[in-house]
C-alpha atoms as a PDB file:
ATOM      1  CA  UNK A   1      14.690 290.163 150.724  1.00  0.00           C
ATOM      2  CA  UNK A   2      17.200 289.216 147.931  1.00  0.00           C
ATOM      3  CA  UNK A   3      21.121 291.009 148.344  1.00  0.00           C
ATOM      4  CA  UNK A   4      21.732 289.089 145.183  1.00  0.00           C
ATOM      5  CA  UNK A   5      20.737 287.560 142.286  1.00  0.00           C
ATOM      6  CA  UNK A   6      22.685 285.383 139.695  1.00  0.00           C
ATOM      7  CA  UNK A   7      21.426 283.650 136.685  1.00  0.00           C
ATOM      8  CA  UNK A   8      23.283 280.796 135.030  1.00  0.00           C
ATOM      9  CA  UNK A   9      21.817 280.582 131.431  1.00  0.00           C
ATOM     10  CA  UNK A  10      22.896 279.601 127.823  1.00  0.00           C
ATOM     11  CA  UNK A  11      22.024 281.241 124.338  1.00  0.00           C
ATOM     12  CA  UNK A  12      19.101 278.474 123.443  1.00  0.00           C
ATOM     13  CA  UNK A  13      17.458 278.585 127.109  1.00  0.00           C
ATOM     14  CA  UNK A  14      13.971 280.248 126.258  1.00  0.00           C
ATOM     15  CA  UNK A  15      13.377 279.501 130.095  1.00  0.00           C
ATOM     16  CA  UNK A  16      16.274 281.758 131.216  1.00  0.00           C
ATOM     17  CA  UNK A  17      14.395 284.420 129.041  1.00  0.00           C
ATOM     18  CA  UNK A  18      11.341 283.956 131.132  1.00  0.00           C
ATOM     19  CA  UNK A  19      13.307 284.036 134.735  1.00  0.00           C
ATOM     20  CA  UNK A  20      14.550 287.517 133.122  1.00  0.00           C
ATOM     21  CA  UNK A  21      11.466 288.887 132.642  1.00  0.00           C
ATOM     22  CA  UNK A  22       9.883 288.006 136.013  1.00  0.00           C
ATOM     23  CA  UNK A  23      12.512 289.333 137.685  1.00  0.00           C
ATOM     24  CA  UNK A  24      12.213 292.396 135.636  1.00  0.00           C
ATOM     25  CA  UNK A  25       8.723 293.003 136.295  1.00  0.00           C
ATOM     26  CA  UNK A  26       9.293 292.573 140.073  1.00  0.00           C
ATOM     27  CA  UNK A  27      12.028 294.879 139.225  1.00  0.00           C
ATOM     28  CA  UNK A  28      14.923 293.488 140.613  1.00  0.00           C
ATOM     29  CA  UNK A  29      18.356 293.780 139.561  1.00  0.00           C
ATOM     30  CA  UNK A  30      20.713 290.397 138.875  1.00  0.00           C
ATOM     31  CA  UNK A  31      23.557 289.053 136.905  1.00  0.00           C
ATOM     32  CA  UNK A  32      23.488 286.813 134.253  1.00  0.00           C
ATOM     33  CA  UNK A  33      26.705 284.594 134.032  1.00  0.00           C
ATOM     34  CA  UNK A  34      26.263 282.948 130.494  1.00  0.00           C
ATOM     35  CA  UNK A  35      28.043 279.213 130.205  1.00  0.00           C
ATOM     36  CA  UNK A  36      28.293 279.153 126.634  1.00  0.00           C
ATOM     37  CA  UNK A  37      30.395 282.467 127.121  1.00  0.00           C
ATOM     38  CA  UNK A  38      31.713 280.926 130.328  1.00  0.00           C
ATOM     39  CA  UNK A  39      32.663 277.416 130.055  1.00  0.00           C
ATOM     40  CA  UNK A  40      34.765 277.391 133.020  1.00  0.00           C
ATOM     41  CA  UNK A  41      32.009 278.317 135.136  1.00  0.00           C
ATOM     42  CA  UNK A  42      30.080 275.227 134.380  1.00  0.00           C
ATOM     43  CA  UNK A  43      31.622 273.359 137.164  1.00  0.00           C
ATOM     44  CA  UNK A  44      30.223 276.255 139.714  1.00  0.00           C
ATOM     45  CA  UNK A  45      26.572 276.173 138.393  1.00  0.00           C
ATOM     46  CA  UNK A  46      26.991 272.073 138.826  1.00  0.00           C
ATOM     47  CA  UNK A  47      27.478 272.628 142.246  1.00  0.00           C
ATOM     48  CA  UNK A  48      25.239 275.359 143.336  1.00  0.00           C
ATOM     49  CA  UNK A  49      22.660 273.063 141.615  1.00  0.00           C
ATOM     50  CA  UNK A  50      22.986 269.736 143.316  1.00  0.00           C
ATOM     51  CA  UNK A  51      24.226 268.293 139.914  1.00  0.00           C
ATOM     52  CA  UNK A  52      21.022 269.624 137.690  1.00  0.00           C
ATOM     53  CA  UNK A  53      22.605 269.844 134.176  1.00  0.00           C
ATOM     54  CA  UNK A  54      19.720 272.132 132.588  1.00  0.00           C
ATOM     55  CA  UNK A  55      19.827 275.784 132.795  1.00  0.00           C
ATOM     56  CA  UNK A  56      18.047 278.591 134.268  1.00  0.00           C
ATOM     57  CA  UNK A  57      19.989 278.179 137.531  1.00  0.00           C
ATOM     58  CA  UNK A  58      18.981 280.946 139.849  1.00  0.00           C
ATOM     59  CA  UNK A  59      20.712 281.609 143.055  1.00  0.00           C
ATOM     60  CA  UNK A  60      19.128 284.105 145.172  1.00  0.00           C
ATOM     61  CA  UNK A  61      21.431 285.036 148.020  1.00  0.00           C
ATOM     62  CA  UNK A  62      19.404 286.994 150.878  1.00  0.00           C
ATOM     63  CA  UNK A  63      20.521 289.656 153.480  1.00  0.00           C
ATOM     64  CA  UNK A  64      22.053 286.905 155.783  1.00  0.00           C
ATOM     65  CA  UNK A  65      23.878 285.368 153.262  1.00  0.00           C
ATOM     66  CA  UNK A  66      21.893 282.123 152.951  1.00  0.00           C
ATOM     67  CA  UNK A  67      21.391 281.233 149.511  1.00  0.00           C
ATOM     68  CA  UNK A  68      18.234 279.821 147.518  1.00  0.00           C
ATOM     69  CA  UNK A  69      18.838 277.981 144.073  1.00  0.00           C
ATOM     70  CA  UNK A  70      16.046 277.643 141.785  1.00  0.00           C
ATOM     71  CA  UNK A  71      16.590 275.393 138.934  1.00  0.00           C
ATOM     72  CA  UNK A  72      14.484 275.928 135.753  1.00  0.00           C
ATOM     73  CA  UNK A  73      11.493 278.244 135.393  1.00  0.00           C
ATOM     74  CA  UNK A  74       9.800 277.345 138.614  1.00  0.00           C
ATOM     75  CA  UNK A  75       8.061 280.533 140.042  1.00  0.00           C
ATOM     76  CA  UNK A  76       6.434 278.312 142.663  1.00  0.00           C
ATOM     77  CA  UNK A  77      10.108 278.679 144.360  1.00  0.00           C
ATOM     78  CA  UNK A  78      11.261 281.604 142.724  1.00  0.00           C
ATOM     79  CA  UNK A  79       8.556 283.992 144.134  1.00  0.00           C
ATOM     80  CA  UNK A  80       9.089 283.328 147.830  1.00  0.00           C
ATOM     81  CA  UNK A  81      12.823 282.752 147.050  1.00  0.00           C
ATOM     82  CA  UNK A  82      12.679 286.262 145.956  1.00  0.00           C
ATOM     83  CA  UNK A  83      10.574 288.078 148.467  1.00  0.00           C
END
């Protein structure tokens, strides 16, 4: 089960829109750190991403503190990432 979500997004990413929404209609809760907002969290979302430079980026942190990151709309890994 998921302690914690976080999704990296931008104000263009339609993608990021549709992460939102599944996670909404699984109803679970998460935080959305913007880049174009937060610039200096760029670097961050680099490295939780293995140096993807496209945005969603969605780190799923579960109840033992391992963390899953899901980059781009990709619910073949965000489902299970998320269960």
């Amino acid at each position: 089960m998921a302690k914690d979500i976080t999704i990296f997004t931008t104000n263009t990413c339609s993608y990021c829109g549709m992460v939102k929404r599944f996670l909404d209609m699984k109803g679970l809760k998460y935080d959305v750190v913007n880049l174009d907002e937060h610039p200096e969290r760029n670097q961050e979302a680099y490295e939780l991403s293995n140096g993807a430079l496209t945005v969603p980026i969605t780190v799923i942190t579960k109840e033992d503190d391992t963390k899953n990151v899901v980059v781009g709309y990709n619910i073949g890994q965000l489902a299970p990432a998320v269960a």
